[in-house]
PDB file of N, CA and C in Angstrom:
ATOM      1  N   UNK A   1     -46.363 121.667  53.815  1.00  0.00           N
ATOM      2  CA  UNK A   1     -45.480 120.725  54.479  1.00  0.00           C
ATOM      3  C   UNK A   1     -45.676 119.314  53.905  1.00  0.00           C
ATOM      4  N   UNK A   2     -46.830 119.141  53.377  1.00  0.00           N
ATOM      5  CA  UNK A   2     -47.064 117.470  53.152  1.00  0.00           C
ATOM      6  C   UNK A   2     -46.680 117.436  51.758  1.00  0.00           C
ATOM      7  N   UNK A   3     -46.429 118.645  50.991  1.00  0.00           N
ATOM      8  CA  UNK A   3     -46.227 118.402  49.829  1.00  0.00           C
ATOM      9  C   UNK A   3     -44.571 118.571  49.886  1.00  0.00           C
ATOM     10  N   UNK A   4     -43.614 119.265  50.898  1.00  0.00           N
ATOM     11  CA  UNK A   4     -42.553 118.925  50.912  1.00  0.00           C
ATOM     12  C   UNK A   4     -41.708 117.694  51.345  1.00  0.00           C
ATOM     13  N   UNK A   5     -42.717 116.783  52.358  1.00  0.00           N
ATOM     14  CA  UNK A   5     -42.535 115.352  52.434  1.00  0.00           C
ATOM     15  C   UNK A   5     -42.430 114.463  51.669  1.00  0.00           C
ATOM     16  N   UNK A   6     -43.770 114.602  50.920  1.00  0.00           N
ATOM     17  CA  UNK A   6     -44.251 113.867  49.359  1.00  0.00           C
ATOM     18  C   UNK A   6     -42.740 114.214  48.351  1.00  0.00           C
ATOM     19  N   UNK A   7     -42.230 115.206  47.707  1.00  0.00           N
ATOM     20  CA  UNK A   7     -41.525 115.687  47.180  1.00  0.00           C
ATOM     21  C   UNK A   7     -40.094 114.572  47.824  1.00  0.00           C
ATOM     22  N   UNK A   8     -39.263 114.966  49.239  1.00  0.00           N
ATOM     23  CA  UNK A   8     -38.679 114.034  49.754  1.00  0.00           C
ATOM     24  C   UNK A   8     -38.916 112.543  49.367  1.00  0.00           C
ATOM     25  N   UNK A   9     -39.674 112.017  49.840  1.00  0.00           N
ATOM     26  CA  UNK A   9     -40.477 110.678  49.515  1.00  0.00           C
ATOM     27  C   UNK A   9     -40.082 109.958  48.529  1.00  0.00           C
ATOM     28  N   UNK A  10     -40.284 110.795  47.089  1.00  0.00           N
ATOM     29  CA  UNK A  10     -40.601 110.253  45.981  1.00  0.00           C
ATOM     30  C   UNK A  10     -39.200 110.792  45.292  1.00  0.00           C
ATOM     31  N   UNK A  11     -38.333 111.271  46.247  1.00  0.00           N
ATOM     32  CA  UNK A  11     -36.959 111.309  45.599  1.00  0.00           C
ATOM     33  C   UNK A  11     -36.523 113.066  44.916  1.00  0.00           C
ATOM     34  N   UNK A  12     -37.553 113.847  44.773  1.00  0.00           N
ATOM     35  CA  UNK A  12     -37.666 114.800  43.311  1.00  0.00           C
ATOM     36  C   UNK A  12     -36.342 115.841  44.086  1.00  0.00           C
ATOM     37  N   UNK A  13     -36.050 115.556  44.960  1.00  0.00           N
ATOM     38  CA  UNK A  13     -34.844 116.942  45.068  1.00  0.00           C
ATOM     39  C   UNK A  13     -33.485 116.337  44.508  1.00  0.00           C
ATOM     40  N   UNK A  14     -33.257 115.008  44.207  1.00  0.00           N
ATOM     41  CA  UNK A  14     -32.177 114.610  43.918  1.00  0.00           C
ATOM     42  C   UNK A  14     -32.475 115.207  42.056  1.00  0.00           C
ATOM     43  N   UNK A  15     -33.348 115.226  41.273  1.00  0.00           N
ATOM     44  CA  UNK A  15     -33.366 115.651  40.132  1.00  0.00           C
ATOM     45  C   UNK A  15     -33.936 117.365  39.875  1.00  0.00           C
ATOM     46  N   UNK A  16     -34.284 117.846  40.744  1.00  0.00           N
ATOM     47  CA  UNK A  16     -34.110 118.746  40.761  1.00  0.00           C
ATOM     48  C   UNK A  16     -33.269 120.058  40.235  1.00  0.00           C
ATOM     49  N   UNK A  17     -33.484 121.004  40.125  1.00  0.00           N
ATOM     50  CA  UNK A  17     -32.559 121.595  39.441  1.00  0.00           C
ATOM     51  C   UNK A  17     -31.178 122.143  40.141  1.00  0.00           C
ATOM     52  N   UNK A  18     -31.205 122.373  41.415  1.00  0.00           N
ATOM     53  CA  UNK A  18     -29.897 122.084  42.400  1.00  0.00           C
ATOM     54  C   UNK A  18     -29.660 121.228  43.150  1.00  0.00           C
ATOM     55  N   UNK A  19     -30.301 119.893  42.227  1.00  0.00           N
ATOM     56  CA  UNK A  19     -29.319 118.641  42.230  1.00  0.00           C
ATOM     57  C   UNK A  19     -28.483 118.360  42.908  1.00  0.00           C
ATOM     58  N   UNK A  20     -26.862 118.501  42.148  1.00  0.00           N
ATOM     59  CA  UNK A  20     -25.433 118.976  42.666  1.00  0.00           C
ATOM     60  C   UNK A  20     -25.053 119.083  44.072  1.00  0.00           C
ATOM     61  N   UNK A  21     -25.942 120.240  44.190  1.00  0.00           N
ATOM     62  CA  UNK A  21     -25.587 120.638  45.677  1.00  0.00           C
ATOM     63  C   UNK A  21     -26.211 119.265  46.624  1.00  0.00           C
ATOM     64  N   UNK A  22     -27.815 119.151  46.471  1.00  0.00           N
ATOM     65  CA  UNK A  22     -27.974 117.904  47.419  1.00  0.00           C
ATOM     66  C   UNK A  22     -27.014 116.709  47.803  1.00  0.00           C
ATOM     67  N   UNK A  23     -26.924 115.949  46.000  1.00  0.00           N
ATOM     68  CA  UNK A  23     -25.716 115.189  46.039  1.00  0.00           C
ATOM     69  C   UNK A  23     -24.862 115.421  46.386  1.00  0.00           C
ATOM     70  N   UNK A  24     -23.884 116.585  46.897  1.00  0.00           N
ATOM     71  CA  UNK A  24     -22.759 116.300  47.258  1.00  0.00           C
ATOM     72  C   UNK A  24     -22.771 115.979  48.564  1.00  0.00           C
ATOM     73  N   UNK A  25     -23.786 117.012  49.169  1.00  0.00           N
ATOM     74  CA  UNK A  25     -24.099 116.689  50.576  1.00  0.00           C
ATOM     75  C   UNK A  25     -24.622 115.487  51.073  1.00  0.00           C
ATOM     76  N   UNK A  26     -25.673 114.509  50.206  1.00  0.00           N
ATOM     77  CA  UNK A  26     -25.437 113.034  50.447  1.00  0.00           C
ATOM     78  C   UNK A  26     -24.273 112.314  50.669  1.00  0.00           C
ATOM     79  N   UNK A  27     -23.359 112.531  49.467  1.00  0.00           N
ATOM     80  CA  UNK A  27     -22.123 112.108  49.515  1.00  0.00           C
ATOM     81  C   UNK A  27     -21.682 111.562  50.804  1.00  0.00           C
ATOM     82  N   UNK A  28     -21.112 113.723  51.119  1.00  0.00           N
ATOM     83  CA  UNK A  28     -20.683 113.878  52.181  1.00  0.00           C
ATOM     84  C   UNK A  28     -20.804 113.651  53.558  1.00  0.00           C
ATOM     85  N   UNK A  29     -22.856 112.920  53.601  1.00  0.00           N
ATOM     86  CA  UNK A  29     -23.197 112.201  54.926  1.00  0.00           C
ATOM     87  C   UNK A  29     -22.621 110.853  54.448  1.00  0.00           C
ATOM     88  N   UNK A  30     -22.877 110.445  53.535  1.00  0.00           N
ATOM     89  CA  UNK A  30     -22.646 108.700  53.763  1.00  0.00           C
ATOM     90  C   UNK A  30     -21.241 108.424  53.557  1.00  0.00           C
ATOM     91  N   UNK A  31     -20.178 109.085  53.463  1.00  0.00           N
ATOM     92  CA  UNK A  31     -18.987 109.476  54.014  1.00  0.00           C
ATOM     93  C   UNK A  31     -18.588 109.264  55.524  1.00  0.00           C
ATOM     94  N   UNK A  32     -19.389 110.444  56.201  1.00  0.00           N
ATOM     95  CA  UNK A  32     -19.424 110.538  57.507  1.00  0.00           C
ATOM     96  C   UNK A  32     -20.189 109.332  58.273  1.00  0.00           C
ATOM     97  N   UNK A  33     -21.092 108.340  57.380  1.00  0.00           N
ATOM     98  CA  UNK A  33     -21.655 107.654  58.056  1.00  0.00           C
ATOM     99  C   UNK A  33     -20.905 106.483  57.707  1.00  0.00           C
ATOM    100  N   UNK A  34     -20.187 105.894  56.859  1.00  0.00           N
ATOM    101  CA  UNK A  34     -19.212 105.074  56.726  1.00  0.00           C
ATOM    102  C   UNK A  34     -17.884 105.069  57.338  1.00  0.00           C
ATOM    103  N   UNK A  35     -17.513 106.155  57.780  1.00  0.00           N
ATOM    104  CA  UNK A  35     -16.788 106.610  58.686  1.00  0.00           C
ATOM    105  C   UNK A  35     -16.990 106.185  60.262  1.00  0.00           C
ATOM    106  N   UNK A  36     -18.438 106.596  60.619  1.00  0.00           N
ATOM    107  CA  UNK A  36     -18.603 106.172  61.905  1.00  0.00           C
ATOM    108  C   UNK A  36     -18.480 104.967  61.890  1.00  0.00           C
ATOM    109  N   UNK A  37     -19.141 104.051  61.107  1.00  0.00           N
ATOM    110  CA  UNK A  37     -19.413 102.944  61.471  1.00  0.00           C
ATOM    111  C   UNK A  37     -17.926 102.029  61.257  1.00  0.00           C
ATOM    112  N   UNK A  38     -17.068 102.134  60.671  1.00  0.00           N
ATOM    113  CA  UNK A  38     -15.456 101.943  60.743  1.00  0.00           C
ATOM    114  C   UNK A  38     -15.079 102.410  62.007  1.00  0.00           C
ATOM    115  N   UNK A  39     -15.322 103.341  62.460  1.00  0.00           N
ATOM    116  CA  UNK A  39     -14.264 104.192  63.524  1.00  0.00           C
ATOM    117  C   UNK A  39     -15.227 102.778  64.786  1.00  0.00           C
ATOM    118  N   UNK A  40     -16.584 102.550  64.916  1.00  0.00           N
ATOM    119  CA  UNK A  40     -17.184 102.131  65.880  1.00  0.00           C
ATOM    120  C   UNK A  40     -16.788 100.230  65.763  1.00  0.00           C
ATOM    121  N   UNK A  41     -17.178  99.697  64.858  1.00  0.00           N
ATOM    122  CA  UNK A  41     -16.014  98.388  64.059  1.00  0.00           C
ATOM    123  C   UNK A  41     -14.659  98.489  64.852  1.00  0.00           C
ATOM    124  N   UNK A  42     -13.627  99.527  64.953  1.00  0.00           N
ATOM    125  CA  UNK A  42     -12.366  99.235  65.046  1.00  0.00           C
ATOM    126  C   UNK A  42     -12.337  99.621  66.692  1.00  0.00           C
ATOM    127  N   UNK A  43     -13.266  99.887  67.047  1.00  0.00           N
ATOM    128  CA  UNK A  43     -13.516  99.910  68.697  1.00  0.00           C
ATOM    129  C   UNK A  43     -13.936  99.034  69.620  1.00  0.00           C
ATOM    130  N   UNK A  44     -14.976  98.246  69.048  1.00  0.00           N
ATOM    131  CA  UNK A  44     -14.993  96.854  69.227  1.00  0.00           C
ATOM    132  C   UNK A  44     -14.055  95.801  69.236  1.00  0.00           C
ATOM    133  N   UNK A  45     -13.361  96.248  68.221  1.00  0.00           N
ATOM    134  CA  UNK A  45     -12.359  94.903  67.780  1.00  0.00           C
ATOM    135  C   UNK A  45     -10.929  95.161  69.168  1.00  0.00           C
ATOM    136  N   UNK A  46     -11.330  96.343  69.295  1.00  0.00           N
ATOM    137  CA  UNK A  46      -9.820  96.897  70.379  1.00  0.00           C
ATOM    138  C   UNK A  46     -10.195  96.389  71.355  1.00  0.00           C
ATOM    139  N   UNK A  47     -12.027  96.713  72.173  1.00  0.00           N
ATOM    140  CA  UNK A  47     -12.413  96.019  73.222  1.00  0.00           C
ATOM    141  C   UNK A  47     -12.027  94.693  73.301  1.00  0.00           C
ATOM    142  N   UNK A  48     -12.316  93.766  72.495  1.00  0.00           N
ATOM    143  CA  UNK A  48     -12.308  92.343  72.407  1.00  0.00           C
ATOM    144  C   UNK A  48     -11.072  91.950  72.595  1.00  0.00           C
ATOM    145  N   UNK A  49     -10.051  92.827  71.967  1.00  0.00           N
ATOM    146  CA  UNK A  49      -8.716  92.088  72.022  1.00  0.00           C
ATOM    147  C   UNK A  49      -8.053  92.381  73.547  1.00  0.00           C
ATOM    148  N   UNK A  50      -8.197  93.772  73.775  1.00  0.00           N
ATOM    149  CA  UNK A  50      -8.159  94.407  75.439  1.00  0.00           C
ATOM    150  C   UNK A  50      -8.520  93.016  76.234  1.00  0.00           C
ATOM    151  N   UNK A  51      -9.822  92.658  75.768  1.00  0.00           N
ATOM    152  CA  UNK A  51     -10.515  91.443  76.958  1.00  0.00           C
ATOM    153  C   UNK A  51      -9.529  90.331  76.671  1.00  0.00           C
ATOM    154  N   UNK A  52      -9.331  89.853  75.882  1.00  0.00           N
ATOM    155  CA  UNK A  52      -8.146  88.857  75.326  1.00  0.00           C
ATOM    156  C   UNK A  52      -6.982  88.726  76.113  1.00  0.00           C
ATOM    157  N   UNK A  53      -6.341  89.450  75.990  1.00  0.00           N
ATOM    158  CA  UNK A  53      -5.256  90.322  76.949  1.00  0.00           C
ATOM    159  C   UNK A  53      -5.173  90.638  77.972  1.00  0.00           C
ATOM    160  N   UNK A  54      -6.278  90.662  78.554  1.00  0.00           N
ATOM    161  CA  UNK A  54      -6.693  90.686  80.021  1.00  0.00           C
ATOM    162  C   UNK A  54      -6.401  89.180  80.277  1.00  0.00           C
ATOM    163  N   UNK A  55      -7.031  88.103  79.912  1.00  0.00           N
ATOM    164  CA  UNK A  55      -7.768  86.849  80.509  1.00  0.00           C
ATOM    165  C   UNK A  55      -6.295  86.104  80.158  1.00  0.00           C
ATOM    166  N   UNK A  56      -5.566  86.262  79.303  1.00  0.00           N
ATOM    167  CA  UNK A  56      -4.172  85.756  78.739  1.00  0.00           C
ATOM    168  C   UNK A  56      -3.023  86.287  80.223  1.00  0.00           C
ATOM    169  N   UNK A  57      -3.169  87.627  80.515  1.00  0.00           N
ATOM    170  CA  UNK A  57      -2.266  88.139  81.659  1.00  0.00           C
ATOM    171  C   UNK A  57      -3.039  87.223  82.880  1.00  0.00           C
ATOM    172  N   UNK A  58      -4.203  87.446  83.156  1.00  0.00           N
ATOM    173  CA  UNK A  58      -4.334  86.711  84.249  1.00  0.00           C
ATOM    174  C   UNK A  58      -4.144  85.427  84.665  1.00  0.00           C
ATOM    175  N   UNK A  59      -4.125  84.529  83.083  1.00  0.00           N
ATOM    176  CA  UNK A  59      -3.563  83.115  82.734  1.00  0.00           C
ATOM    177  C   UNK A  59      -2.417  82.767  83.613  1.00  0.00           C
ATOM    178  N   UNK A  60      -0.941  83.811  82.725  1.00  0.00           N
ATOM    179  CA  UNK A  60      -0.107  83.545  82.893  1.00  0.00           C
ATOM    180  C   UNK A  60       0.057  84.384  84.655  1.00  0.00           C
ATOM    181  N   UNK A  61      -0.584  85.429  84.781  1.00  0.00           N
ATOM    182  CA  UNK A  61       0.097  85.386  86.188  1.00  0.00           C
ATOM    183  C   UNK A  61      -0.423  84.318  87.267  1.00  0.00           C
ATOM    184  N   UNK A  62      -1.406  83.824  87.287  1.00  0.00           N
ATOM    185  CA  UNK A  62      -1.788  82.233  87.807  1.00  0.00           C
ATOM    186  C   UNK A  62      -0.943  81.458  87.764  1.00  0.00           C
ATOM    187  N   UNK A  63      -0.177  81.222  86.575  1.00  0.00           N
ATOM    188  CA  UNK A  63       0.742  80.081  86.751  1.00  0.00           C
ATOM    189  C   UNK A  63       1.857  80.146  86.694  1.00  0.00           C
ATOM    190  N   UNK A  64       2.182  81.873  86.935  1.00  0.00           N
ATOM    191  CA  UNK A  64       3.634  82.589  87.723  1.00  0.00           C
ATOM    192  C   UNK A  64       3.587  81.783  89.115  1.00  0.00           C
ATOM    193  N   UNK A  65       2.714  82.468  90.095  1.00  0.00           N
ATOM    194  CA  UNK A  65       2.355  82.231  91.308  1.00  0.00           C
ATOM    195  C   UNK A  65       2.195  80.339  91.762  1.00  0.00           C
ATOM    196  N   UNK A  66       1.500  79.902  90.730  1.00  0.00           N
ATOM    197  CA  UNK A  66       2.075  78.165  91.021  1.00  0.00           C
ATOM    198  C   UNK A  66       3.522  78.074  90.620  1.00  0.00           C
ATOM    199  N   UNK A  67       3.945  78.210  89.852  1.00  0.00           N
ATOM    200  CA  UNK A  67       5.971  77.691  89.497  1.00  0.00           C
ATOM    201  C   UNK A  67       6.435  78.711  90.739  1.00  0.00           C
ATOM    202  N   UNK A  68       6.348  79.924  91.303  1.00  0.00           N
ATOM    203  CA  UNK A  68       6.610  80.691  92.090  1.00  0.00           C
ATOM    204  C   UNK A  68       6.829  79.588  93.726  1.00  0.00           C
ATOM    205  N   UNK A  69       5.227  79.020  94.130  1.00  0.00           N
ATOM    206  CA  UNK A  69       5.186  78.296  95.055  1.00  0.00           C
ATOM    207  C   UNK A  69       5.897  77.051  94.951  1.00  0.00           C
ATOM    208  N   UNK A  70       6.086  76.859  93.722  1.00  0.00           N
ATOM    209  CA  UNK A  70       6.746  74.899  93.482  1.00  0.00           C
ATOM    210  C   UNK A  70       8.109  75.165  93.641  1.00  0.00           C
ATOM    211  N   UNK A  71       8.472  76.245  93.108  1.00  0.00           N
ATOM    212  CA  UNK A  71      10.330  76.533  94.146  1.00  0.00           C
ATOM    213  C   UNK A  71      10.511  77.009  95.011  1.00  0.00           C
ATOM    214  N   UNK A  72       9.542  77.960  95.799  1.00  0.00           N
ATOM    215  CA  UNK A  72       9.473  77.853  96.907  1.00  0.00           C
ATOM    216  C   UNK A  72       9.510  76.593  98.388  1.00  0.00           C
ATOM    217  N   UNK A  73       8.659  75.558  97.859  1.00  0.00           N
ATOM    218  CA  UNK A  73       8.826  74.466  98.141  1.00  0.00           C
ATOM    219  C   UNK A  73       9.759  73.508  98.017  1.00  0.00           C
ATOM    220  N   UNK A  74      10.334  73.553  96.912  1.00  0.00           N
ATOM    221  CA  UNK A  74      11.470  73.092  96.592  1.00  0.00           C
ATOM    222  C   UNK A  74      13.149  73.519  97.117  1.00  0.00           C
ATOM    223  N   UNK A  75      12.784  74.678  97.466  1.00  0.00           N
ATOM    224  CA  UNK A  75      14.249  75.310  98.749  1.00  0.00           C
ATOM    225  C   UNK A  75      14.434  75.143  99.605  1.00  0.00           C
ATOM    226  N   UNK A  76      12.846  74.648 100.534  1.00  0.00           N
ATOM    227  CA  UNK A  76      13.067  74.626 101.519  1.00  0.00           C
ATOM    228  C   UNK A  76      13.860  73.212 102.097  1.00  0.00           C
ATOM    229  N   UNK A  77      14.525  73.739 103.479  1.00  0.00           N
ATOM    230  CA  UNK A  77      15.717  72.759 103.945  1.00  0.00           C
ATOM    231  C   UNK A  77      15.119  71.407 104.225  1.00  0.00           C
ATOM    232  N   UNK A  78      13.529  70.972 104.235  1.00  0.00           N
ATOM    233  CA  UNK A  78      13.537  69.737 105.020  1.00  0.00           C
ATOM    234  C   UNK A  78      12.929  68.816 103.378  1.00  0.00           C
ATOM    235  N   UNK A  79      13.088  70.020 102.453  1.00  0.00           N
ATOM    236  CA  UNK A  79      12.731  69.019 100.913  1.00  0.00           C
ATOM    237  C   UNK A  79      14.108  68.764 100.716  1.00  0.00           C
ATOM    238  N   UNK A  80      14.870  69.828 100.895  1.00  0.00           N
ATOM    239  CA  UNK A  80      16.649  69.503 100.333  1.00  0.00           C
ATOM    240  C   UNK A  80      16.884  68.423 100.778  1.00  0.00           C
ATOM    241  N   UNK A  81      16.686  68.077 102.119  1.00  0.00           N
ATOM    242  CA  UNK A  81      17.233  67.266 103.094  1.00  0.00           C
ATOM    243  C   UNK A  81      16.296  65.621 102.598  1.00  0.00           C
ATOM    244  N   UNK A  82      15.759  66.051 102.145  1.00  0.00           N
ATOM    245  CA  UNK A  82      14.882  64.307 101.754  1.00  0.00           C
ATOM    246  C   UNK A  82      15.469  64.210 100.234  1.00  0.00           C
ATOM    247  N   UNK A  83      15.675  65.415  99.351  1.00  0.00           N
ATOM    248  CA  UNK A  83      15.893  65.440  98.261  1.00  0.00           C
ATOM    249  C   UNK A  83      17.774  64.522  98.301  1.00  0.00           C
ATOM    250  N   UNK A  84      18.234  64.888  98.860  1.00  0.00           N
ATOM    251  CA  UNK A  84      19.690  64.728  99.116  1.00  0.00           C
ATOM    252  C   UNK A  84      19.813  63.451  99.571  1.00  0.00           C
ATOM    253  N   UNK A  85      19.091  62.388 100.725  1.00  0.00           N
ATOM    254  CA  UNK A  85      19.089  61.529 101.254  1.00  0.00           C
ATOM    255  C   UNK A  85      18.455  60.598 100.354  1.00  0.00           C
ATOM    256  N   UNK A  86      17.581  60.553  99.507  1.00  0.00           N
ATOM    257  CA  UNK A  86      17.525  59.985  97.922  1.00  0.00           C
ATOM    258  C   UNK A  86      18.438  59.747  97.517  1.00  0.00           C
ATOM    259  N   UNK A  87      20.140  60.283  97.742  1.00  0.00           N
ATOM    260  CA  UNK A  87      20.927  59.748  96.954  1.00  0.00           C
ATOM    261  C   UNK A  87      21.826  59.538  97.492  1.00  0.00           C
ATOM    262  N   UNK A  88      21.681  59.035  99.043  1.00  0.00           N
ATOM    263  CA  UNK A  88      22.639  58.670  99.811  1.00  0.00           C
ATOM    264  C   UNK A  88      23.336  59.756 100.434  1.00  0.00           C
ATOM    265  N   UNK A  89      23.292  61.346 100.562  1.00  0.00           N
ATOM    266  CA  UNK A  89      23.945  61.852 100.997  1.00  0.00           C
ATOM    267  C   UNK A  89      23.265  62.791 102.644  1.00  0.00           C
ATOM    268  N   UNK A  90      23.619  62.689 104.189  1.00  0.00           N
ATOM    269  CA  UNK A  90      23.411  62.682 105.140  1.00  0.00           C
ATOM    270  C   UNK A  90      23.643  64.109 105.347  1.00  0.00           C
ATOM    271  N   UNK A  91      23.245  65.155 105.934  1.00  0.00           N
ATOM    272  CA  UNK A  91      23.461  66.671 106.809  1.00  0.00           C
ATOM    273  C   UNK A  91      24.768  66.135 107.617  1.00  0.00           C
ATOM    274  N   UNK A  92      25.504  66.862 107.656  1.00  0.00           N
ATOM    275  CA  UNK A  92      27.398  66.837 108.437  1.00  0.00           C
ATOM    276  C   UNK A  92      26.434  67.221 110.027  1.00  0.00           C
ATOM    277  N   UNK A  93      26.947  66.580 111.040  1.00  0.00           N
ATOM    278  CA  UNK A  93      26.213  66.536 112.808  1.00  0.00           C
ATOM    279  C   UNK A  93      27.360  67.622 112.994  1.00  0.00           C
ATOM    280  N   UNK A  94      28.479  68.205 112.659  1.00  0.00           N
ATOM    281  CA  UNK A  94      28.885  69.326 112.749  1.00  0.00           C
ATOM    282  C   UNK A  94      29.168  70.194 112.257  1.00  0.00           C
ATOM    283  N   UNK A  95      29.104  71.711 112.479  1.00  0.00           N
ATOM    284  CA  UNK A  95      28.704  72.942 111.779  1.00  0.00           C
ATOM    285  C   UNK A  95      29.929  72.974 111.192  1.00  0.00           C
ATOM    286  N   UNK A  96      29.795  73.692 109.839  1.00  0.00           N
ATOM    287  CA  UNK A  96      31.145  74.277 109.338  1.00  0.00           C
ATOM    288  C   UNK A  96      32.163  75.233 110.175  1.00  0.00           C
ATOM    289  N   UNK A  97      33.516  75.239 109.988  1.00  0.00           N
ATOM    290  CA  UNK A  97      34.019  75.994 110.521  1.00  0.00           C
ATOM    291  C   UNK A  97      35.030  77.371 109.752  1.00  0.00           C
ATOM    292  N   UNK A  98      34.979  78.244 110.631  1.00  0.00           N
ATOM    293  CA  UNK A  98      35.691  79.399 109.044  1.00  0.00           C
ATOM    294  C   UNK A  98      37.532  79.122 109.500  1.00  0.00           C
ATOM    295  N   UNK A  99      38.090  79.171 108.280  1.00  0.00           N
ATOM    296  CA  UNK A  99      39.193  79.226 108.193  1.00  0.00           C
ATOM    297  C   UNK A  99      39.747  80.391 107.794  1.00  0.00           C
ATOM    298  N   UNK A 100      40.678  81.170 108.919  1.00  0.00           N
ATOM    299  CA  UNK A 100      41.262  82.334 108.625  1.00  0.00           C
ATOM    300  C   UNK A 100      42.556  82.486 108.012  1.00  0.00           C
ATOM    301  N   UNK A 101      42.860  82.801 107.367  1.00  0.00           N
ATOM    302  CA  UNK A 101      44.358  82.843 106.843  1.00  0.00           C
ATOM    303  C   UNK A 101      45.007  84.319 106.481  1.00  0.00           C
ATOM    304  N   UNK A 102      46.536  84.460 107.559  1.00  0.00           N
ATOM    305  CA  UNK A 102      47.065  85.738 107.766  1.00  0.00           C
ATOM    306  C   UNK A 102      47.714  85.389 106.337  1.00  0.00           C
ATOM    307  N   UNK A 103      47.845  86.751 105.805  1.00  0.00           N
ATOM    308  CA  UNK A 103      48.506  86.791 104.946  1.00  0.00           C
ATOM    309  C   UNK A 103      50.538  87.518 105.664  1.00  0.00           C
ATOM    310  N   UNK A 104      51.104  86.979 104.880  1.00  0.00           N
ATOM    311  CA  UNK A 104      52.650  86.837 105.021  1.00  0.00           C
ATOM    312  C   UNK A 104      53.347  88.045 104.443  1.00  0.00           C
ATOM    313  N   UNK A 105      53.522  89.196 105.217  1.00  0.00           N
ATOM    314  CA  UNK A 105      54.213  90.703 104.170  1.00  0.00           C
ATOM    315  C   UNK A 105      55.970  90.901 104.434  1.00  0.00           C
TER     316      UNK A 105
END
């Protein structure tokens, strides 16, 4: 066993006489291990942007909900009513009335 470590160690299966075969199978890990580490890279980068995207939606729905409340405020009848009297114009002291009209056959 210590002489198949030693052997490992010092490299001798890569020159070896089935060589070939080792190497390809190196290859074929540091393939798979360049692979992971891309596939794990482009998972991160998705997390981060996910979080991005999160904190950007919660941005803007924050300041849905303020412009939401500022016209809300802005409809109501006793802002109209100050808004309107700013420019000289008074609430009528009597209600509208409906006008019916028969039509003539």
């Amino acid at each position: 066993m210590r002489k198949g470590l030693l052997d490992v160690l010092k490299g001798k299966f890569l020159v070896s006489g089935d060589a070939p075969k080792n190497w390809l199978f190196l290859l074929f890990t540091s393939g798979l291990a360049a692979l992971m580490i891309s596939s794990s890279h482009q998972a991160d980068k998705k997390v981060h942007e996910i979080s991005e995207l999160s904190e950007e939606v919660r941005a803007l729905r924050s300041e849905f909900v303020m412009h939401r409340q500022k016209l809300q405020q802005l409809k109501l009848e006793s802002s109209l009513k100050h808004t309107v009297a700013e420019k000289g114009l008074i609430p009528s002291e009597f209600p509208p009335q409906k006008i019916k009209v028969k039509s003539v056959e």
